[in-house]
N, C-alpha and C. Protein backbone atom coordinates (compact mmCIF):
# COMPACT_ATOMS: atom_id res chain seq x y z
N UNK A 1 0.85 -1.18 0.00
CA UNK A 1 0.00 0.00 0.00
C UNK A 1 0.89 1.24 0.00
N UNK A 2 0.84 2.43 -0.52
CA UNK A 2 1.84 3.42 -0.75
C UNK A 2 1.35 4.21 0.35
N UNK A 3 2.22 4.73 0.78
CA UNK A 3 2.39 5.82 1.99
C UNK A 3 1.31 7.15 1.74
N UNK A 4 0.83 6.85 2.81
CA UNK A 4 0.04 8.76 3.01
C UNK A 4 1.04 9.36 3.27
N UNK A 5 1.39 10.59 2.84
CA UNK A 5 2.22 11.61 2.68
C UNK A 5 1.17 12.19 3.83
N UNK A 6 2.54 12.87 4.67
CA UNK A 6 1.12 13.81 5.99
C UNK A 6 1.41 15.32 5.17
N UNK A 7 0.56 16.22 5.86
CA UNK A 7 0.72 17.64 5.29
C UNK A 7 2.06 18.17 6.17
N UNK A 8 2.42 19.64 5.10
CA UNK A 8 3.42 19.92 6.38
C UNK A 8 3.21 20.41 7.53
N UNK A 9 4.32 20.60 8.13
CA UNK A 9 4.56 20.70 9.66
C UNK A 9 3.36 21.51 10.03
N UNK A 10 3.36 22.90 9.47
CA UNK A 10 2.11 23.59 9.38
C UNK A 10 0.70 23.61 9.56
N UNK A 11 0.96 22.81 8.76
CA UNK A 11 -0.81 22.12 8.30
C UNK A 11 -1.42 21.47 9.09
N UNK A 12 -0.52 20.69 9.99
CA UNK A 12 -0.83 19.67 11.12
C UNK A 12 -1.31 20.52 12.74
N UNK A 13 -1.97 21.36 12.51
CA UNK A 13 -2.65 21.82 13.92
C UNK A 13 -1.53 21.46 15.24
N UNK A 14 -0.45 21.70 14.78
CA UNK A 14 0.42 21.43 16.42
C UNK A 14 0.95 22.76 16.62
N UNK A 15 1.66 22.51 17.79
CA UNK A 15 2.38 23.81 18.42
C UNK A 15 0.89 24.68 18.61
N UNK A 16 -0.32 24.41 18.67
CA UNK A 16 -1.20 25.74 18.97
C UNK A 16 -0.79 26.28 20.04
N UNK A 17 -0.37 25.56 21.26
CA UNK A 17 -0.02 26.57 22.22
C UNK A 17 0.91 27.79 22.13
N UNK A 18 1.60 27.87 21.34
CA UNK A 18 3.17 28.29 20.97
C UNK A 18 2.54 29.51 19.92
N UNK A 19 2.98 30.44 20.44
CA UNK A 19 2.90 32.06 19.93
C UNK A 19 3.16 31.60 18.33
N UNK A 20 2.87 32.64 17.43
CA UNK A 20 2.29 32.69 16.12
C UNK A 20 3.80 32.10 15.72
N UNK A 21 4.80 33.49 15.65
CA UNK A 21 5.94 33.89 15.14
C UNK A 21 7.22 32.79 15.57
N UNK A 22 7.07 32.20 16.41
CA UNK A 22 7.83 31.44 17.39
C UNK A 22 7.35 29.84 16.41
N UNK A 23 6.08 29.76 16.82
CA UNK A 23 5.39 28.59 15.77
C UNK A 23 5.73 28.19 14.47
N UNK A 24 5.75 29.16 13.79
CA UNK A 24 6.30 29.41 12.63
C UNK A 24 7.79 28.69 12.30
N UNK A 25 8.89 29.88 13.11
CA UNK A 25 10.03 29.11 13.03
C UNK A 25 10.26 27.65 13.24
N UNK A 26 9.54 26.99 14.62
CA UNK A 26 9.64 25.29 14.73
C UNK A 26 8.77 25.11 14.17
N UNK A 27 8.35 25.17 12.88
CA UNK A 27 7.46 24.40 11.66
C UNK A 27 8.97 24.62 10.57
N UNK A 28 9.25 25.18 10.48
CA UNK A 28 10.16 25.80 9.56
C UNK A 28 11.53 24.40 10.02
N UNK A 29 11.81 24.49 11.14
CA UNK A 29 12.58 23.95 11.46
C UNK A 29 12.27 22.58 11.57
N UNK A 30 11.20 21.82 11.79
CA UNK A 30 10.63 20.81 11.67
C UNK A 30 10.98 20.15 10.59
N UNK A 31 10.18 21.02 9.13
CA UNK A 31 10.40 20.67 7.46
C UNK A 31 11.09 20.38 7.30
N UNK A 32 12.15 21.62 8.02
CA UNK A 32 13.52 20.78 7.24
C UNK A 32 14.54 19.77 7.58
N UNK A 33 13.82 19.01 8.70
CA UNK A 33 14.62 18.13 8.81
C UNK A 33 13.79 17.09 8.13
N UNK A 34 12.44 16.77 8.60
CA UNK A 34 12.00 15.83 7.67
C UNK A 34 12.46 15.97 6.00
N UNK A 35 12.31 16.86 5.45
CA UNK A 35 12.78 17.45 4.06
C UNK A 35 14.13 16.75 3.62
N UNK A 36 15.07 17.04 4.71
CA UNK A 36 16.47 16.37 4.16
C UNK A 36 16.46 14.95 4.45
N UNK A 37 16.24 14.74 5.69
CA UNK A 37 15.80 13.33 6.27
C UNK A 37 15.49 12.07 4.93
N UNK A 38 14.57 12.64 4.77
CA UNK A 38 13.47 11.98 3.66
C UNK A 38 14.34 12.23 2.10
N UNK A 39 14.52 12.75 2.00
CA UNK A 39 15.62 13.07 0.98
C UNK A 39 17.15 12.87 0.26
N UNK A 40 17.68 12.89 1.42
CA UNK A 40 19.19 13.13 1.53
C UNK A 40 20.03 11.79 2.49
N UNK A 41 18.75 11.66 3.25
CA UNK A 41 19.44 10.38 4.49
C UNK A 41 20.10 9.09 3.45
N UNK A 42 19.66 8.68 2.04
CA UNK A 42 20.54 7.33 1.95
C UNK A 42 21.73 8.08 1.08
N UNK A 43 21.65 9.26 0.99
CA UNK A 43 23.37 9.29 0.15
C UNK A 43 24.48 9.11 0.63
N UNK A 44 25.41 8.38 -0.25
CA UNK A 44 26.69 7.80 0.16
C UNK A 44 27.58 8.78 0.95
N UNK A 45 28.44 8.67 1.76
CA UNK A 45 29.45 9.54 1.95
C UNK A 45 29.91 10.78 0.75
N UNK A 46 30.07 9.95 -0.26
CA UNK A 46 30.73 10.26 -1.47
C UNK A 46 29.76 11.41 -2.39
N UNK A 47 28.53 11.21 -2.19
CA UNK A 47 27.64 11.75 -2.76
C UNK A 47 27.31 13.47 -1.83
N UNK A 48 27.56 13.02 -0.52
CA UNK A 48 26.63 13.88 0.18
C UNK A 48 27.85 14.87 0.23
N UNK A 49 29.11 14.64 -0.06
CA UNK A 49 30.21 15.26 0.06
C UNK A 49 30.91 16.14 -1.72
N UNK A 50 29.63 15.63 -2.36
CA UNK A 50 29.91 15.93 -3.54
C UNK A 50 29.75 17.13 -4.48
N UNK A 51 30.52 17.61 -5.06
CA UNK A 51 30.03 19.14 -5.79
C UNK A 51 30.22 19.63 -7.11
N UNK A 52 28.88 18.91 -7.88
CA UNK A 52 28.51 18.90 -8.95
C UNK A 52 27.86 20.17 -9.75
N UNK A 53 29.12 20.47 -10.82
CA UNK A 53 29.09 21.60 -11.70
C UNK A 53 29.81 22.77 -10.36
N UNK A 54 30.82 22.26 -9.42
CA UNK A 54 30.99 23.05 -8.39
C UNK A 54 29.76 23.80 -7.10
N UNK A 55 28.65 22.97 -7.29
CA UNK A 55 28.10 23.41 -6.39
C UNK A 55 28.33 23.44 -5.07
N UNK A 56 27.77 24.15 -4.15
CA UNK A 56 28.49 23.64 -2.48
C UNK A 56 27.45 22.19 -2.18
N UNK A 57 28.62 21.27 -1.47
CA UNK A 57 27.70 19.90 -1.49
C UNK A 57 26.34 20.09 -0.86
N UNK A 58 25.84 19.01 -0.71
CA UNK A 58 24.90 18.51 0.58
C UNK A 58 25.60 18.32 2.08
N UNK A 59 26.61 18.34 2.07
CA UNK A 59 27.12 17.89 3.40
C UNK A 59 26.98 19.91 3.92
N UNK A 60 27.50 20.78 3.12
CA UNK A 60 27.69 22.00 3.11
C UNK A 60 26.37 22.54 3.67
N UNK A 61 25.61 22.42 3.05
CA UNK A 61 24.32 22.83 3.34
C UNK A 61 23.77 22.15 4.85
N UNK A 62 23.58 21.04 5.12
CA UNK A 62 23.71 20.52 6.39
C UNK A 62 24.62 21.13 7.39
N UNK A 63 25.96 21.41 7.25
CA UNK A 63 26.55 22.17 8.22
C UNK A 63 25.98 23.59 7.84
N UNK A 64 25.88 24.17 7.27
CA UNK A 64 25.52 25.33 6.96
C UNK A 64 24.28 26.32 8.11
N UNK A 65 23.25 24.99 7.67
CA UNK A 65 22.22 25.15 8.38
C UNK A 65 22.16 24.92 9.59
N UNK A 66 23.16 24.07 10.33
CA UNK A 66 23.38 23.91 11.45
C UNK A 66 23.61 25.13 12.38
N UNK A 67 25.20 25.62 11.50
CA UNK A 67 25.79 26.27 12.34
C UNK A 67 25.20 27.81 12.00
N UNK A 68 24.55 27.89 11.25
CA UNK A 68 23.78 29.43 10.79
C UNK A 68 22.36 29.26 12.27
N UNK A 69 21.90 28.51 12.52
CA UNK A 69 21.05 28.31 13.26
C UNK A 69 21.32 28.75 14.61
N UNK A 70 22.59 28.38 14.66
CA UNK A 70 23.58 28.81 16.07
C UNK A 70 23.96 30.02 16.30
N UNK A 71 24.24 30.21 14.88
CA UNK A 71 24.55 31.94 14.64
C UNK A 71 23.56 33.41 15.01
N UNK A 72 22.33 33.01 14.74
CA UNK A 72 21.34 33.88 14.27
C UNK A 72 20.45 33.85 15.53
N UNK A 73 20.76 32.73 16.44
CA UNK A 73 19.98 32.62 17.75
C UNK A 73 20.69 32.82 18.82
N UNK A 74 22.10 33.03 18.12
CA UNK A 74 23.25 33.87 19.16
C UNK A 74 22.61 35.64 19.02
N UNK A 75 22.31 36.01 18.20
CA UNK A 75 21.97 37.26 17.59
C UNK A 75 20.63 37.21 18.14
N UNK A 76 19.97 36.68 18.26
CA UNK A 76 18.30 36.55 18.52
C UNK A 76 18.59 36.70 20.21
N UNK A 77 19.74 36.21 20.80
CA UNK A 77 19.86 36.58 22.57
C UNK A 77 20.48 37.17 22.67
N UNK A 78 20.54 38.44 22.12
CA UNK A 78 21.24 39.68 22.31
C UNK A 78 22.69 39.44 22.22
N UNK A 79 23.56 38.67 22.05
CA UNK A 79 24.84 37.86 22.16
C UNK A 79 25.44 37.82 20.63
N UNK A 80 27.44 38.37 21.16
CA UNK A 80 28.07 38.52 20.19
C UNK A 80 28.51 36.84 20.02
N UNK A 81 28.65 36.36 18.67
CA UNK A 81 29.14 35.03 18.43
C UNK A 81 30.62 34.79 18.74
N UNK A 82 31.00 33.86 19.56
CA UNK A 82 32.26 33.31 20.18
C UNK A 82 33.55 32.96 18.94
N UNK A 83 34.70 32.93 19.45
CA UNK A 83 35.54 32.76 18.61
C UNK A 83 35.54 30.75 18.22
N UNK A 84 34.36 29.92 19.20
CA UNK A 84 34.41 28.51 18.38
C UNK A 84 33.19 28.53 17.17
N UNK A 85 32.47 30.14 17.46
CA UNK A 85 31.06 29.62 16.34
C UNK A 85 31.92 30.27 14.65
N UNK A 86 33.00 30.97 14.83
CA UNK A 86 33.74 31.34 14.04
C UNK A 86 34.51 30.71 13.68
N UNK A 87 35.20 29.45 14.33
CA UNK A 87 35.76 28.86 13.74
C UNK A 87 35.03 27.41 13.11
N UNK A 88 34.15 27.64 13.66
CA UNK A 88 32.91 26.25 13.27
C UNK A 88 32.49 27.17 11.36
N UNK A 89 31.99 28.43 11.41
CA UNK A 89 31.68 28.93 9.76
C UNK A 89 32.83 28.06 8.91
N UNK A 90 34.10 28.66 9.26
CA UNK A 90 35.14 28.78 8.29
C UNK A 90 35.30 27.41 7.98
N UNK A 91 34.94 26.31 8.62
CA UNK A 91 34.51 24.68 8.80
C UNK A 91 33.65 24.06 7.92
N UNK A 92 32.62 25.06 7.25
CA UNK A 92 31.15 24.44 6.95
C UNK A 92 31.86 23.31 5.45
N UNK A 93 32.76 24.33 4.84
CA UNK A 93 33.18 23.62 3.53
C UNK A 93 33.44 22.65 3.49
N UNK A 94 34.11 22.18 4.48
CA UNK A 94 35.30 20.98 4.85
C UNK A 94 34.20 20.04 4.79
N UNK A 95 34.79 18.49 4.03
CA UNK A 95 34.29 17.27 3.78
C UNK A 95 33.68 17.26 5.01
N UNK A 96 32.65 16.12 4.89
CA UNK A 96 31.62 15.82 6.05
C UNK A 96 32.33 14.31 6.83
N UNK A 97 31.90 13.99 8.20
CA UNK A 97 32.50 12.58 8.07
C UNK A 97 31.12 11.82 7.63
N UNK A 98 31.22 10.38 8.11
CA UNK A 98 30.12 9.39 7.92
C UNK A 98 28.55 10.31 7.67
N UNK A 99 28.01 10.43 6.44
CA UNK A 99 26.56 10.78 6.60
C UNK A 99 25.80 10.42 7.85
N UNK A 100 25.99 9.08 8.30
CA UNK A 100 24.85 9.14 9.24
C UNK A 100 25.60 10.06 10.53
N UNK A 101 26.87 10.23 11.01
CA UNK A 101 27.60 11.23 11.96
C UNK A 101 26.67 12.72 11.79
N UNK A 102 26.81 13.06 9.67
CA UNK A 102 26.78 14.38 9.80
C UNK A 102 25.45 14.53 10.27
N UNK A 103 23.78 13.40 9.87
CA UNK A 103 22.84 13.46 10.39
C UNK A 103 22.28 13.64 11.23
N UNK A 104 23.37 13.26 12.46
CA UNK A 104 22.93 13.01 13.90
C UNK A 104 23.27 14.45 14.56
N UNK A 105 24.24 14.83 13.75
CA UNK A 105 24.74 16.38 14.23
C UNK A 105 23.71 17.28 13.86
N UNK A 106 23.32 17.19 12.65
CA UNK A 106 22.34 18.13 12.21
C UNK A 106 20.92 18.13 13.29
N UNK A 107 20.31 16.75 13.16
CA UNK A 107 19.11 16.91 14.05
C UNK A 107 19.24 17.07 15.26
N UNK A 108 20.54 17.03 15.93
CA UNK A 108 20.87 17.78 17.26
C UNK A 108 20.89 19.45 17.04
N UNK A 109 21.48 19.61 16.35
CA UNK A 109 21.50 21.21 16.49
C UNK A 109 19.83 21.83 16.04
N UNK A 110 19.22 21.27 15.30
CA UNK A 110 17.77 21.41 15.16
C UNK A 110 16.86 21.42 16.39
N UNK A 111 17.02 20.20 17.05
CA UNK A 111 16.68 20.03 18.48
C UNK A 111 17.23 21.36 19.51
N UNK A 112 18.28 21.64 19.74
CA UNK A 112 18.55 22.77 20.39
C UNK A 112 18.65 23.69 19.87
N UNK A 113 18.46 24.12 18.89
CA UNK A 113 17.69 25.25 18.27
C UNK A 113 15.71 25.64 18.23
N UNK A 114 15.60 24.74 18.30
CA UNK A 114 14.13 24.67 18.61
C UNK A 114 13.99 24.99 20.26
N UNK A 115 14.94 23.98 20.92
CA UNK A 115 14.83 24.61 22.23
C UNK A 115 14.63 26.55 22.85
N UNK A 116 15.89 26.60 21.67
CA UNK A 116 16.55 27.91 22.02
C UNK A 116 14.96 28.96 21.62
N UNK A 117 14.60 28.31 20.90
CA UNK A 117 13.52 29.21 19.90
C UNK A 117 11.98 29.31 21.04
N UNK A 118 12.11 27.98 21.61
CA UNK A 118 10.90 27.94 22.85
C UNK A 118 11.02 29.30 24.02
N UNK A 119 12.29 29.66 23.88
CA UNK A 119 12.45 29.93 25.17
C UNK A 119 12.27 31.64 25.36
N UNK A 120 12.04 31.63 24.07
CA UNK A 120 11.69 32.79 23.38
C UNK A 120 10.45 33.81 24.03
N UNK A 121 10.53 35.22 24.90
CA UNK A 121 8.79 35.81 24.73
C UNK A 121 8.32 36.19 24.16
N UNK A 122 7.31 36.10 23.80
CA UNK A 122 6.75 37.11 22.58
C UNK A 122 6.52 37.91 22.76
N UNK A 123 6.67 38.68 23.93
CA UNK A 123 6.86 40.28 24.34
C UNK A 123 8.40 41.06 23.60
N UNK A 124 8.90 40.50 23.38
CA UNK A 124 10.27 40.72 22.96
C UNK A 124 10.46 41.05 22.06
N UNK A 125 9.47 40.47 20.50
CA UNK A 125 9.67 40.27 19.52
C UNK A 125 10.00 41.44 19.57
N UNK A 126 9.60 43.07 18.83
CA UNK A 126 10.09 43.87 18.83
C UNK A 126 10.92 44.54 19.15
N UNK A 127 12.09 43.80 20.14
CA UNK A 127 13.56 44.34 21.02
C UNK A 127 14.18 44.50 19.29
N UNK A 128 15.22 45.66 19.48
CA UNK A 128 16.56 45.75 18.74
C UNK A 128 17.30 44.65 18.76
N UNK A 129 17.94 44.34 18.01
CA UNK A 129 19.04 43.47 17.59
C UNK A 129 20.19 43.68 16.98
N UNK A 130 21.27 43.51 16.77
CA UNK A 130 22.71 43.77 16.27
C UNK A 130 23.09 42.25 15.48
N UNK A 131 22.96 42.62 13.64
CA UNK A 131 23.56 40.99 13.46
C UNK A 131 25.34 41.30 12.56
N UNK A 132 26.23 40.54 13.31
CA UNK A 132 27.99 40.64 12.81
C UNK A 132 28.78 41.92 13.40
N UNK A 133 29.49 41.49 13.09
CA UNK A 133 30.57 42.94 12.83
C UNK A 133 29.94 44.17 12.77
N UNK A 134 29.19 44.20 12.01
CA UNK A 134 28.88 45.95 11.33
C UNK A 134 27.77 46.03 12.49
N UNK A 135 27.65 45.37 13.14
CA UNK A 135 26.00 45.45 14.18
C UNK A 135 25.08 46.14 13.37
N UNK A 136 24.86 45.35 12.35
CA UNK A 136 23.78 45.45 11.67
C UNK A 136 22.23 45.83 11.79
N UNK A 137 21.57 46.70 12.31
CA UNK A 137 20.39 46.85 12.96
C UNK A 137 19.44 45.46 11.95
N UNK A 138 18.31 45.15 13.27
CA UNK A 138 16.96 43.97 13.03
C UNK A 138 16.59 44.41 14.49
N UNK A 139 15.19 43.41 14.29
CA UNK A 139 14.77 43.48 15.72
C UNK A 139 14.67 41.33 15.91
N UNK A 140 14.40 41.09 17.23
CA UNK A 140 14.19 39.70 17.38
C UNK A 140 13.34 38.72 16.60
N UNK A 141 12.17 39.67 15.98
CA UNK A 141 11.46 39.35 15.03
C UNK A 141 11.66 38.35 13.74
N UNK A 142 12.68 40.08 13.58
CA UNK A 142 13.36 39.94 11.97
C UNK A 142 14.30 38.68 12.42
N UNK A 143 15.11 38.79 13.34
CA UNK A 143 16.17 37.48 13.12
C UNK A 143 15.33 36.15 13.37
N UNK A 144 14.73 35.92 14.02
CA UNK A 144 13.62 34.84 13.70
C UNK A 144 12.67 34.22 12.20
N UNK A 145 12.45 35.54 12.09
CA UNK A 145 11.95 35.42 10.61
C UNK A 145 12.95 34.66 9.30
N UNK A 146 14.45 35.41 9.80
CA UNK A 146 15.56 34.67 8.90
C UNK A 146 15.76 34.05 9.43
N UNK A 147 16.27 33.07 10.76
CA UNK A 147 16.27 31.94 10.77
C UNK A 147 15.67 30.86 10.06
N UNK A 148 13.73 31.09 9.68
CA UNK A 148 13.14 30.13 9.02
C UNK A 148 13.05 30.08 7.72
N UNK A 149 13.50 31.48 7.35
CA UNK A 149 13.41 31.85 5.83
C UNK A 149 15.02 31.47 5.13
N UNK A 150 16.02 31.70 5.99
CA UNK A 150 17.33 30.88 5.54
C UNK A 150 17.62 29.64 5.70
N UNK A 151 17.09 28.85 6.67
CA UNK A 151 16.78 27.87 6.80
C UNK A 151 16.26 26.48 5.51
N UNK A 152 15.29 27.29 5.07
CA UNK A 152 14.21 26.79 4.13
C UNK A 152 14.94 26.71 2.71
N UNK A 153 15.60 27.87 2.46
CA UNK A 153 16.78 27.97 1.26
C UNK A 153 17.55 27.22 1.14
N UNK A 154 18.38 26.96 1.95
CA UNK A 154 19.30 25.55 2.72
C UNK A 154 18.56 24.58 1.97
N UNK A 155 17.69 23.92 2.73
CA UNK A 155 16.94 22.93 2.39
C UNK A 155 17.08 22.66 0.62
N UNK A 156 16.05 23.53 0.19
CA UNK A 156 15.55 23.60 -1.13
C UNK A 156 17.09 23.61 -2.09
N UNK A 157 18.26 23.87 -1.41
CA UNK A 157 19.55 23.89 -2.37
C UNK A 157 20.19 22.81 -1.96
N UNK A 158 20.20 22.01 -0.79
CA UNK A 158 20.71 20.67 -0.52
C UNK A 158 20.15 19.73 -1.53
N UNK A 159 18.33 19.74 -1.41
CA UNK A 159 17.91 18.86 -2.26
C UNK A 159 18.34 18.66 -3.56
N UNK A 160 17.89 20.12 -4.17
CA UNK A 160 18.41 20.00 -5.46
C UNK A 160 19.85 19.15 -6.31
N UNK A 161 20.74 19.51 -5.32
CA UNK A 161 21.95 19.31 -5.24
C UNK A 161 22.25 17.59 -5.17
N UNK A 162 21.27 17.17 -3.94
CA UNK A 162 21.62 15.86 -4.00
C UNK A 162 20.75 14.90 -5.39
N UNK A 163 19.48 16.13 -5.81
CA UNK A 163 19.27 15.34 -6.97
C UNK A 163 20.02 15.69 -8.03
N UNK A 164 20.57 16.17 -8.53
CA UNK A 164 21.68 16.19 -9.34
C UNK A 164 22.86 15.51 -9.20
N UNK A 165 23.41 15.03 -7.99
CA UNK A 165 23.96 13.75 -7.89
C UNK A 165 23.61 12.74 -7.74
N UNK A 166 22.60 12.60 -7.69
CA UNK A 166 21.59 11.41 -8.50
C UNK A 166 21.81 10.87 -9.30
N UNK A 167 21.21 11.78 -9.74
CA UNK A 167 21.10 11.93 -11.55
C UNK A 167 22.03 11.36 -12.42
N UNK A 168 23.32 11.93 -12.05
CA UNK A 168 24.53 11.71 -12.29
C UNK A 168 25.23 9.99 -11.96
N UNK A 169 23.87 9.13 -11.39
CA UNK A 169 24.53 7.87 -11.14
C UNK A 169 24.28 7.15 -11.84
């Protein structure tokens, strides 16, 4: 019998307790792990590490999204990013180890990112924010908002990516 496909994260009436904007992001963050999960989980080492027509791999995008998640919710708690989340960026390129390693890393940092995102008030949303170097003006909102909206990009360019090394088999 072929699988019911469920709707997304969204669609599924959860998180009602959980403020609009906040909701949002762990739906966002949800997708995309099922998204890659469902997607990306049987590629080889070789594949997920791979970069076809020079694209940045799938492994890239997985760290990417990881450590951007870390980044932006360092920024979302008023907090300048440490000299290991800086040396974790300059990292993202670098080969992945074992897919299922880089997997387990990813849906951990998803998991405590979602945490981080709970812990969130929604009285706040409107606080100032500072994002990098240039202290970039946002408010908590806005960096929330890009968390799920960069997030989602990630996603949609991993996939692609790993179907084109597909393709290619």
């Amino acid at each position: 019998m072929p699988e019911i496909k469920q709707p997304e994260p969204w669609l599924r009436g959860t998180l009602t307790d959980t403020p609009a904007v906040l909701r949002a992001v762990l739906h966002a963050l949800q997708a995309a792990e099922e998204d890659l999960v469902s997607r990306c989980e049987t590629l080889t080492n070789e594949e997920i590490n791979a970069r076809p027509s020079g694209l940045p791999s799938v492994a890239f995008h997985l760290k990417h999204i990881a450590g951007s998640l870390d980044r932006l919710l360092t920024y979302a708690e008023g907090r300048d990013l440490t000299d290991q989340q800086m040396l974790a960026l300059k990292s993202e390129a670098n080969p992945a180890p074992a897919t299922d390693q880089l997997f387990l890393e990813f849906s951990a940092a998803l998991k405590t990112s979602a945490d981080r995102v709970r812990r969130i008030k929604p009285e706040e949303l409107e606080q100032p924010r500072t994002v990098g170097r240039r202290r970039l003006p946002t408010t908590l909102a806005g960096l929330l908002v890009h968390v799920a909206d960069h997030t989602q990009r990630h996603v949609g360019q991993a996939i692609t990516t790993a179907r084109i090394v597909q393709a290619k088999q």
